[in-house]
N, C-alpha and C. Protein backbone atom coordinates (compact mmCIF):
# COMPACT_ATOMS: atom_id res chain seq x y z
N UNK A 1 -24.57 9.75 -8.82
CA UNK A 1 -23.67 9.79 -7.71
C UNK A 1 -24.43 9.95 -6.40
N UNK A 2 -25.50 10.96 -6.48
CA UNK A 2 -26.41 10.70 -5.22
C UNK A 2 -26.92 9.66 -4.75
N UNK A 3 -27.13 8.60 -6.03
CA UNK A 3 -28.18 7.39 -5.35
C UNK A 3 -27.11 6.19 -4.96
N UNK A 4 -25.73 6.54 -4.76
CA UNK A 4 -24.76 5.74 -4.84
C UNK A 4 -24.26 6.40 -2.82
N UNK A 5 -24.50 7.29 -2.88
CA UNK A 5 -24.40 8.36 -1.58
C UNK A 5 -25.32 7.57 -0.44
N UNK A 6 -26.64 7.51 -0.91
CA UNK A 6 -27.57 7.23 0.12
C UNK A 6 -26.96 5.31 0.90
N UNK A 7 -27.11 4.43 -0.39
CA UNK A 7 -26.73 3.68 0.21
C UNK A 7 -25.46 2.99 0.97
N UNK A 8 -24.69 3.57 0.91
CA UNK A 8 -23.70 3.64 1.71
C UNK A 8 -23.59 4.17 2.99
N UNK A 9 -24.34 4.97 2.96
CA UNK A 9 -24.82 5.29 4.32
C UNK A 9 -25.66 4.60 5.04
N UNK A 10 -26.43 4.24 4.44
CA UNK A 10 -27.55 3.26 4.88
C UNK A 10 -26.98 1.88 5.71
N UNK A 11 -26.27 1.58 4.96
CA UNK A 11 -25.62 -0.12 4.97
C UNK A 11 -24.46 0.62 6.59
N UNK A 12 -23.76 1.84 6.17
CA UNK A 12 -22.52 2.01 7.57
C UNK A 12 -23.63 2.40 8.62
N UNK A 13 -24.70 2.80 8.45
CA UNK A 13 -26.03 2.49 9.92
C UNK A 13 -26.27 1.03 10.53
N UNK A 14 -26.75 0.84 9.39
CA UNK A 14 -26.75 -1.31 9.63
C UNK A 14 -25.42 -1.85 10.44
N UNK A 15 -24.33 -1.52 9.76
CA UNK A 15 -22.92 -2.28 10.36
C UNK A 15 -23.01 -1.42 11.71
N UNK A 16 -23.02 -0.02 11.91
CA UNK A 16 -22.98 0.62 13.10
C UNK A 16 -24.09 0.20 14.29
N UNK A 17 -25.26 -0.46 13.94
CA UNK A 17 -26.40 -1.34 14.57
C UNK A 17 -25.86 -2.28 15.07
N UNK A 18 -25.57 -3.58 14.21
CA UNK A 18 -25.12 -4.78 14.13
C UNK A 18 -23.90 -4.68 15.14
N UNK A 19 -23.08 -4.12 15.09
CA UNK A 19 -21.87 -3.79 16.08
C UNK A 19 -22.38 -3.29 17.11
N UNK A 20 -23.18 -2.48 17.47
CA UNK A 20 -23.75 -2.08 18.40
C UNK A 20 -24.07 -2.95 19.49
N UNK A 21 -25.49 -4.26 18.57
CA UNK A 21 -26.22 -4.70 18.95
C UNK A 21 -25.18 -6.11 19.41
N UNK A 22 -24.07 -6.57 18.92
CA UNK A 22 -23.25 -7.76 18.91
C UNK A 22 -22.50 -6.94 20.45
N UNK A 23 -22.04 -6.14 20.65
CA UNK A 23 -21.08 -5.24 21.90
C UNK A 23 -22.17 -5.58 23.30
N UNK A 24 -22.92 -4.94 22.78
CA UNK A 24 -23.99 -5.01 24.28
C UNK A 24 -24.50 -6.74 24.41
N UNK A 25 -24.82 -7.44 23.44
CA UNK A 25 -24.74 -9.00 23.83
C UNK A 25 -23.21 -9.65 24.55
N UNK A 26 -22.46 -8.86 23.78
CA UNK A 26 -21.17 -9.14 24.42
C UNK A 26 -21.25 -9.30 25.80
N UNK A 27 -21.53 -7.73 26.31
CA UNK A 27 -21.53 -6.84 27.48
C UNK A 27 -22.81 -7.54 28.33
N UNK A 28 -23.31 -7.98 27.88
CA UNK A 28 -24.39 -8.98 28.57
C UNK A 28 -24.03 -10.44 29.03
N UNK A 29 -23.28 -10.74 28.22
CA UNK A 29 -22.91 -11.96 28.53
C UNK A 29 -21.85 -12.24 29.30
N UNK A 30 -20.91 -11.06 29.41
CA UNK A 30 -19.76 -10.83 30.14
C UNK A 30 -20.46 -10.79 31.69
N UNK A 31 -21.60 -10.11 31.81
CA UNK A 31 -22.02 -9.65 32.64
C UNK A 31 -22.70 -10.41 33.33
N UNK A 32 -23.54 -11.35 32.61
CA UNK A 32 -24.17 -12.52 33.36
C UNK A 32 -23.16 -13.34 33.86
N UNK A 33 -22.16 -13.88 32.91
CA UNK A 33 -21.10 -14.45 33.33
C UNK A 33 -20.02 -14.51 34.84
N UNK A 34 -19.86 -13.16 34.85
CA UNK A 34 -18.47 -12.89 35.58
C UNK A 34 -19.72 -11.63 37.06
N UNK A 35 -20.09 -10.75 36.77
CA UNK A 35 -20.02 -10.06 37.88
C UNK A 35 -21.90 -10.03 38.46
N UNK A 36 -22.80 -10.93 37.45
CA UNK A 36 -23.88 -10.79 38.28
C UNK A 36 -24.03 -11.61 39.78
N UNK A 37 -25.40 -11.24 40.67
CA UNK A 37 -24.97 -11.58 41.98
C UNK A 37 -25.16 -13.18 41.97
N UNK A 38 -25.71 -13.84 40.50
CA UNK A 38 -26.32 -14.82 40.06
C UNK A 38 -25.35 -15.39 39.13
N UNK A 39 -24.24 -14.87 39.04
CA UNK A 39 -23.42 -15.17 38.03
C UNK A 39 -23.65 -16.74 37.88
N UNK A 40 -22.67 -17.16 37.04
CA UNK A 40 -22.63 -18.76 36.23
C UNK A 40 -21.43 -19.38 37.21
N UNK A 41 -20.42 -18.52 37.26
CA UNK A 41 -19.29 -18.90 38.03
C UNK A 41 -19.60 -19.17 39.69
N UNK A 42 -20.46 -17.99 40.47
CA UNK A 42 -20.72 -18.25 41.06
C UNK A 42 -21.95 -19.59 41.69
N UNK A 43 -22.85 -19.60 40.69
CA UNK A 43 -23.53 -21.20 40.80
C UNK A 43 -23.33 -22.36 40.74
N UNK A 44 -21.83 -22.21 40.05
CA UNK A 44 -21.04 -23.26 39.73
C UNK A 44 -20.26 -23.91 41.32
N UNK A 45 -19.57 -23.02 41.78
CA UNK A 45 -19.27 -22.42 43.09
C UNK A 45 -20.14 -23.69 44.14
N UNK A 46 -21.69 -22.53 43.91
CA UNK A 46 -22.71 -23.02 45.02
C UNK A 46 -22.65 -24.95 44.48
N UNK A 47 -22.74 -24.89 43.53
CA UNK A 47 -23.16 -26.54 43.45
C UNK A 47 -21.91 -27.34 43.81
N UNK A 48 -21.35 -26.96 43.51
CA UNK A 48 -19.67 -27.95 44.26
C UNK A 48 -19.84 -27.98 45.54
N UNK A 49 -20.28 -27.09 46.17
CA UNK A 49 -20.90 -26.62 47.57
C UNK A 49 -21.58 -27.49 48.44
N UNK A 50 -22.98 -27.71 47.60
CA UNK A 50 -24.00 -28.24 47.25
C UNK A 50 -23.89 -29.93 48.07
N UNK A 51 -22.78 -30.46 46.48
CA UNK A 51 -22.94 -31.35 46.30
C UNK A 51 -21.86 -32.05 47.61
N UNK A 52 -20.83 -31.31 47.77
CA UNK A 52 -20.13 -31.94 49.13
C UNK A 52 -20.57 -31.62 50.23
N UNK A 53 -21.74 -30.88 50.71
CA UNK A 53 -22.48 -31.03 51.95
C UNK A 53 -23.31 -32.14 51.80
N UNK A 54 -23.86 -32.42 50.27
CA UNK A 54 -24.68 -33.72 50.65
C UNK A 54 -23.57 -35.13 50.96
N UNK A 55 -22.49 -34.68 50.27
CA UNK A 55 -21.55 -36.36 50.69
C UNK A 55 -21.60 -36.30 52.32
N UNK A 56 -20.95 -35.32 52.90
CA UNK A 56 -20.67 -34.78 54.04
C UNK A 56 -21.87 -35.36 55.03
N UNK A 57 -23.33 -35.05 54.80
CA UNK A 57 -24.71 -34.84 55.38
C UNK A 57 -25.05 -36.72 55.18
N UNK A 58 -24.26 -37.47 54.24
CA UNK A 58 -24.73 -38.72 54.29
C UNK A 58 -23.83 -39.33 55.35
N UNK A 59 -22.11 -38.97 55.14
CA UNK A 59 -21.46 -39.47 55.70
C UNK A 59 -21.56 -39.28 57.22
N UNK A 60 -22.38 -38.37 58.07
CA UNK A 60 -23.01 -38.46 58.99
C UNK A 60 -23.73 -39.05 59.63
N UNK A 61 -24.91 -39.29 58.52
CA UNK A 61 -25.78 -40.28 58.80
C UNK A 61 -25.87 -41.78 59.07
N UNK A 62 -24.61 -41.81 58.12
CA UNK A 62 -24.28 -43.22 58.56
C UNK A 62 -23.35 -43.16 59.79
N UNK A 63 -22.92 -42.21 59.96
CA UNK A 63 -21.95 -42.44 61.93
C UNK A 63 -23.15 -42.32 62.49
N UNK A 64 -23.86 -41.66 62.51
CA UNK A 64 -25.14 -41.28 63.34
C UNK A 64 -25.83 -43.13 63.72
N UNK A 65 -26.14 -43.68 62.44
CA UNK A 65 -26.86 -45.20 62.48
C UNK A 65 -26.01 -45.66 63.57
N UNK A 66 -24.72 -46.08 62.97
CA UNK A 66 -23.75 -47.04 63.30
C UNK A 66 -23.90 -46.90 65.03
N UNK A 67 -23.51 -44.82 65.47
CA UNK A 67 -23.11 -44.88 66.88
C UNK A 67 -24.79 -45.71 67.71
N UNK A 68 -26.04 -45.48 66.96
CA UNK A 68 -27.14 -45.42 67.13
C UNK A 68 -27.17 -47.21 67.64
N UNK A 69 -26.31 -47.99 66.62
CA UNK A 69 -26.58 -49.20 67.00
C UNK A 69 -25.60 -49.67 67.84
N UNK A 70 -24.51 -49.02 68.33
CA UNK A 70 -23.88 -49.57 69.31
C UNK A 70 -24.51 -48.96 70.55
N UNK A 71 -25.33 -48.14 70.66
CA UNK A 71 -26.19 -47.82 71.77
C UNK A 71 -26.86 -48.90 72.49
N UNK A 72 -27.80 -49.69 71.22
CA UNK A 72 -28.58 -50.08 71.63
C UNK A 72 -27.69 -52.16 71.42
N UNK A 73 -26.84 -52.41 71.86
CA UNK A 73 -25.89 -53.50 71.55
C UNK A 73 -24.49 -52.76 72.41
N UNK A 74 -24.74 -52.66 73.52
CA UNK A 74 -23.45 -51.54 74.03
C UNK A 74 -22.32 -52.86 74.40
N UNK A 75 -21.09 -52.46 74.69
CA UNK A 75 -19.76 -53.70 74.80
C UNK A 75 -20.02 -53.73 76.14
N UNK A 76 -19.85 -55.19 76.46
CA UNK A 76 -19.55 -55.42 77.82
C UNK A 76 -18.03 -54.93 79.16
N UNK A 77 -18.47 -54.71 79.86
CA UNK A 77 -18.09 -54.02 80.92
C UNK A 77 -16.65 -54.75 80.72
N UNK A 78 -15.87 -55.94 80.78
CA UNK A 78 -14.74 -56.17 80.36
C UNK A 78 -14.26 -55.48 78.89
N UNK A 79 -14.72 -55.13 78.01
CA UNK A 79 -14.58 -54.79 76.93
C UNK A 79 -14.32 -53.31 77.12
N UNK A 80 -15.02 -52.55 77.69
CA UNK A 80 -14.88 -51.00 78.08
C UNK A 80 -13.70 -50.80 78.76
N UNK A 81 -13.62 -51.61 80.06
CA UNK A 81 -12.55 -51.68 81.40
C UNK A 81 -10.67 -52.15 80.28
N UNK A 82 -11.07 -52.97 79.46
CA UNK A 82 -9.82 -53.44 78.06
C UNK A 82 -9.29 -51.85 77.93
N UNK A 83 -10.00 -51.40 77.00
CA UNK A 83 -10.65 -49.97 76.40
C UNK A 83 -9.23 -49.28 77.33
N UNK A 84 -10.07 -48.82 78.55
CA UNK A 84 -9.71 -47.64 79.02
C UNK A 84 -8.40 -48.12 79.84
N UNK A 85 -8.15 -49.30 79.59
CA UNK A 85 -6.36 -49.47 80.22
C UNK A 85 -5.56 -49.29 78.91
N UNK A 86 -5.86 -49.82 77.75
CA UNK A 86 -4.88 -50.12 76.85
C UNK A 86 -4.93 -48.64 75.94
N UNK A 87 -5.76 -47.98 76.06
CA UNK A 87 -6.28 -46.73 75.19
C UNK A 87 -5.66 -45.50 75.81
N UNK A 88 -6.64 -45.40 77.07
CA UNK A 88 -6.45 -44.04 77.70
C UNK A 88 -5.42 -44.28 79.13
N UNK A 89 -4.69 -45.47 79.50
CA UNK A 89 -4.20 -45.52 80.40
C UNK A 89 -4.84 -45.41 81.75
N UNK A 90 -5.88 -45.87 81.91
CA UNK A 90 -6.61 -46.05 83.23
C UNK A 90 -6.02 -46.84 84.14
N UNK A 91 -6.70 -46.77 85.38
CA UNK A 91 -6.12 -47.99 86.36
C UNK A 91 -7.06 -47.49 87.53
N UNK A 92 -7.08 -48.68 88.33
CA UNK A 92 -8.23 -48.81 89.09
C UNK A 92 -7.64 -48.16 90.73
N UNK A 93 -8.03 -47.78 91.42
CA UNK A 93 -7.56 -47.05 92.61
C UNK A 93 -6.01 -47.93 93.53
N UNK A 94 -5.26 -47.96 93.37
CA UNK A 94 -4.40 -48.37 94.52
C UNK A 94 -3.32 -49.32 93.52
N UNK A 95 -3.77 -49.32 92.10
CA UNK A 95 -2.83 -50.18 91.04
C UNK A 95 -1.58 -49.57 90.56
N UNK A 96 -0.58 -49.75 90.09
CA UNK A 96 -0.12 -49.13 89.74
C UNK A 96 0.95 -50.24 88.57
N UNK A 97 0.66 -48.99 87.27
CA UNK A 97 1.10 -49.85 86.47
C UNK A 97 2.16 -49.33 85.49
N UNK A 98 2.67 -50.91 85.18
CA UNK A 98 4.24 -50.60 84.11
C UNK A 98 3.52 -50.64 83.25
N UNK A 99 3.82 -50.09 82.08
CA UNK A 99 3.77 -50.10 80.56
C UNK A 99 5.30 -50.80 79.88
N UNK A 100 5.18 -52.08 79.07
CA UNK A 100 6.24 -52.73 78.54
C UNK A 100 5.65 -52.14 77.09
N UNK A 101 6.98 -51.72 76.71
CA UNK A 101 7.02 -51.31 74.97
C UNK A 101 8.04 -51.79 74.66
N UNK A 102 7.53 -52.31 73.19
CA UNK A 102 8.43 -52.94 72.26
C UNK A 102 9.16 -52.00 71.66
């Protein structure tokens, strides 16, 4: 009956280990997961981040080209003078103008 004693004890150490050792992996993984300052969620976060500043940082670049080449190819002075009557309502000193709407 004694040698029937020991191992049973032995083996509820092992399971009391094993549970131990499975809780704190738990508790580790919970931990990396959810509240480190490095978390998974949070990197996840940063790269969505990431990745729409680079759409963002291209879609710039190309207004940047484009305004870059109408700089250097600028519209002619009838084309601007169009512009700022039909756009912004301009008019030249002493004009004065109707607007017909449909």
């Amino acid at each position: 009956m004694a040698s029937t004693a020991a191992p049973q004890h032995v083996s509820m150490g092992r399971r009391l280990t094993r549970l131990l050792l499975i809780g704190l992996m738990f508790a580790g993984l919970l931990w990396f997961t959810w509240f480190d300052s490095y978390s998974l969620i949070r990197r996840a976060k940063w790269q969505r981040e990431y990745e729409e500043l680079v759409e963002e940082n291209m879609q710039l670049r190309s207004e940047i080209a484009e305004l870059q080449s109408m700089l250097e190819n600028p519209p002619s002075d009838e084309t601007i003078e169009k512009i700022a009557r039909e756009q912004y309502g301009m008019r030249r000193d002493g004009e004065t103008v109707y607007r017909i709407e449909e």
